[in-house]
Protein backbone atom coordinates (compact mmCIF):
# COMPACT_ATOMS: atom_id res chain seq x y z
CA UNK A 1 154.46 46.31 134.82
CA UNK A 2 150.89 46.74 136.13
CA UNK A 3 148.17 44.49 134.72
CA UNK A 4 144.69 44.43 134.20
CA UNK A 5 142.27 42.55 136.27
CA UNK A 6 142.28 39.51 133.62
CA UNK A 7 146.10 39.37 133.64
CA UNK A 8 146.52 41.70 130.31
CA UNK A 9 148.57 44.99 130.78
CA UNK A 10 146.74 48.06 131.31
CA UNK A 11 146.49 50.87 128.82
CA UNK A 12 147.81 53.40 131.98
CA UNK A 13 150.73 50.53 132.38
CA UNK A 14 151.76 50.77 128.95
CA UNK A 15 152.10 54.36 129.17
CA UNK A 16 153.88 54.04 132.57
CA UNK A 17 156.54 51.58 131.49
CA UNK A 18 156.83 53.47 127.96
CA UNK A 19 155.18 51.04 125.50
CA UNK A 20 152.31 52.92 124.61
CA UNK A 21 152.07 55.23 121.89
CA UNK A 22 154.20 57.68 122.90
CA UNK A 23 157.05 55.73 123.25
CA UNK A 24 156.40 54.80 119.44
CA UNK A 25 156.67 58.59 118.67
CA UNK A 26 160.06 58.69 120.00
CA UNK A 27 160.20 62.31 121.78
CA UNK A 28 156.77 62.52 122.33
CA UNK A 29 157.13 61.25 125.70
CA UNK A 30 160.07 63.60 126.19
CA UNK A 31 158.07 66.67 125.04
CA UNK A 32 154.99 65.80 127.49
CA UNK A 33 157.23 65.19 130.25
CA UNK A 34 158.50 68.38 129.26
CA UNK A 35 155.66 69.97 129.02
CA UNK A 36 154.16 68.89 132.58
CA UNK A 37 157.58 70.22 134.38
CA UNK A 38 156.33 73.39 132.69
CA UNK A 39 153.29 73.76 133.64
CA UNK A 40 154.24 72.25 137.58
CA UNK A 41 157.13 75.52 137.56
CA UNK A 42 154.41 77.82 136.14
CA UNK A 43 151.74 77.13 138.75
CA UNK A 44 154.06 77.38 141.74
CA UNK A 45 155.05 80.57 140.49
CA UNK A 46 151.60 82.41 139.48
CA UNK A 47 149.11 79.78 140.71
CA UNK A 48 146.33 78.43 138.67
CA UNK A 49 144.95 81.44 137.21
CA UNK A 50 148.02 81.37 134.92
CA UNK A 51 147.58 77.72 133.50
CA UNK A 52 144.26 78.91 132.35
CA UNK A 53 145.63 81.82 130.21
CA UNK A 54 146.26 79.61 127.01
CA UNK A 55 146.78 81.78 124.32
CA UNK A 56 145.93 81.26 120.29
CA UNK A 57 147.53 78.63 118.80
CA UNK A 58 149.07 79.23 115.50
CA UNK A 59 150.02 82.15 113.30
CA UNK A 60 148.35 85.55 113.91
CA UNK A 61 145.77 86.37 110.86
CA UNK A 62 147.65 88.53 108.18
CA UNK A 63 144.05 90.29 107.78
CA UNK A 64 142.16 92.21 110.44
CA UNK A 65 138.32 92.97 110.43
CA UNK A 66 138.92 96.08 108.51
CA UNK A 67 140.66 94.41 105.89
CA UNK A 68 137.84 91.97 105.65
CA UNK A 69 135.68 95.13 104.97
CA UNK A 70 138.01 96.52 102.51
CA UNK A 71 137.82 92.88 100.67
CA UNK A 72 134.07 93.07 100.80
CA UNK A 73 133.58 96.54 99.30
CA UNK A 74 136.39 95.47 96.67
CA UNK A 75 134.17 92.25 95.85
CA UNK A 76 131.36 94.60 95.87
CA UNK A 77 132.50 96.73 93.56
CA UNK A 78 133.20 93.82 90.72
CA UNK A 79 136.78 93.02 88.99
CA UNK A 80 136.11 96.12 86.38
CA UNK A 81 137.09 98.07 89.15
CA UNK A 82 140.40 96.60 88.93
CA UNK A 83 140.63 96.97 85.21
CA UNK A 84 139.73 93.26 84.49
CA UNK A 85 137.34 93.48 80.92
CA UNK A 86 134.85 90.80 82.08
CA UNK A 87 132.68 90.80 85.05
CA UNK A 88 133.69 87.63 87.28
CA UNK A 89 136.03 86.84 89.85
CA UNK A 90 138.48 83.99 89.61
CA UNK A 91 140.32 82.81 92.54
CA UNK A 92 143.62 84.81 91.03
CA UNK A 93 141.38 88.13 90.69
CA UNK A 94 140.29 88.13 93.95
CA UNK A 95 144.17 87.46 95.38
CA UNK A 96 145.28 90.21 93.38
CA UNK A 97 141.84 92.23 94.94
CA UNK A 98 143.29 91.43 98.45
CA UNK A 99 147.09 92.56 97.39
CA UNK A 100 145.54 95.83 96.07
CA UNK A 101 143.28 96.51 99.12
CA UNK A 102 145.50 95.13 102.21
CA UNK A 103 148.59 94.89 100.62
CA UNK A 104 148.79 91.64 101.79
CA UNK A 105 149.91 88.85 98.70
CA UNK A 106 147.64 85.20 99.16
CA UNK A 107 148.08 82.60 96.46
CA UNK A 108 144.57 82.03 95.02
CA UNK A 109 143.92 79.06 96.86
CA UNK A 110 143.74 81.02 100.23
CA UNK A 111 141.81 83.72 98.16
CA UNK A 112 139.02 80.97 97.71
CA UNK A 113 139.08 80.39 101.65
CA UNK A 114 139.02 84.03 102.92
CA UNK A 115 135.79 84.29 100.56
CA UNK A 116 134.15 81.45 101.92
CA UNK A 117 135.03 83.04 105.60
CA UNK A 118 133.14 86.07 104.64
CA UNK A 119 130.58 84.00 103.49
CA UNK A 120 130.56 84.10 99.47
CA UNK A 121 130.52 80.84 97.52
CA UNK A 122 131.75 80.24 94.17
CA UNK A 123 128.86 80.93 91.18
CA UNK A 124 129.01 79.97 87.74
CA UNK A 125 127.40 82.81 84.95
CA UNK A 126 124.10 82.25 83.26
CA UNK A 127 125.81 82.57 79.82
CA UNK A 128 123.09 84.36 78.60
CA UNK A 129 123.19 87.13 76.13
CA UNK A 130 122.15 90.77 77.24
CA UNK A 131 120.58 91.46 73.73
CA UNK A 132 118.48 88.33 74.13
CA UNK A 133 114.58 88.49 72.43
CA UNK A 134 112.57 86.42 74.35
CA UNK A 135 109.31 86.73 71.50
CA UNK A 136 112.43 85.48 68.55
CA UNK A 137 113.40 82.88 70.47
CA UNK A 138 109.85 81.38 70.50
CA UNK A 139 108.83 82.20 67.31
CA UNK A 140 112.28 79.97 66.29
CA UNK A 141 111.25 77.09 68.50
CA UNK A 142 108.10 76.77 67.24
CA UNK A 143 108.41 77.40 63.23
CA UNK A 144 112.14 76.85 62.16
CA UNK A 145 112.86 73.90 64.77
CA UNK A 146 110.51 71.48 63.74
CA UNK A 147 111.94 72.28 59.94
CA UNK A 148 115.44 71.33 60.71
CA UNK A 149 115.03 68.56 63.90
CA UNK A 150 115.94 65.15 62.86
CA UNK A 151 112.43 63.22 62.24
CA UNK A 152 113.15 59.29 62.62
CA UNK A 153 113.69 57.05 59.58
CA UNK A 154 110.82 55.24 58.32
CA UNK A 155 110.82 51.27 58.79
CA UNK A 156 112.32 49.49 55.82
CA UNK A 157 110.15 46.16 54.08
CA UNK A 158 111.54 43.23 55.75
CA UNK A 159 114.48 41.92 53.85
CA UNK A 160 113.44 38.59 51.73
CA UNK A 161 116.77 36.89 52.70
CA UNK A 162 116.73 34.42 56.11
CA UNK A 163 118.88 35.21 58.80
CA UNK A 164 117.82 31.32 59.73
CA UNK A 165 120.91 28.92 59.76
CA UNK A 166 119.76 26.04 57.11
């Protein structure tokens, strides 16, 4: 085993003699050793240029940029285009917005993070009615509010009794 300069093994020791981390992983070790054959066969056979070709890592997008566009002129458009009554967008309206456009089914989880890839964030409604009268509204602060609010009880005489201990 190689050691450190103050006696202590060396972190490139431990890895050497397999009691590093990767021997704690149990094939990890295997896999990189595995790996480096691979890449050592692959540059003796197309030189260096094809080490460098890494491609993407993971599962190819199920939506292209043209879905995307499709999503946003769906969003656009509001959920009464889809025949909802109301007009907001829950996470399960817009999954059902991207089956209907792409044909491509997302639980509404993933709904909420292909939004937030096109850039929209989650809003909440005013809750204000459309028939709202600003001049009634007011006219009720002002006259009928004062009538009803709770005014604060007057102070009671002080009681004749002592709370003293005798």
């Amino acid at each position: 085993m190689l050691s450190s300069a103050y006696g202590k093994p060396s972190r490139s020791s431990a890895r050497l003699s397999g009691t590093g981390a990767a021997a704690l992983t149990g094939g990890a070790a295997i896999e990189a050793r595995q790996s480096v054959s691979r890449w050592a066969q692959q540059l003796e056979v197309a030189g260096l240029s094809s080490l460098r070709k890494a491609g993407r890592a993971g599962r190819k997008p199920r939506l292209g940029g043209e879905d995307r566009k499709k999503i946003e002129r769906g969003l656009k458009r509001g959920p009464e285009a889809l025949g909802y009554e109301t007009g907001l967008w829950t996470a399960w309206r817009v999954a059902h917005l991207i089956e209907e456009e792409c044909g491509v089914h997302y639980h509404a989880s993933q709904a909420w993070r292909i939004l937030r890839q096109l850039g929209w964030s989650c809003q909440r409604p005013t809750g204000r009615a459309l028939e709202r009268d600003a001049e009634k509204i007011r006219q009720w602060k002002q006259k009928r509010w004062p009538e009803i609010k709770k005014k604060p009880a007057r102070k009671a005489a002080p009681s004749s009794s002592s709370t003293k201990a005798d």
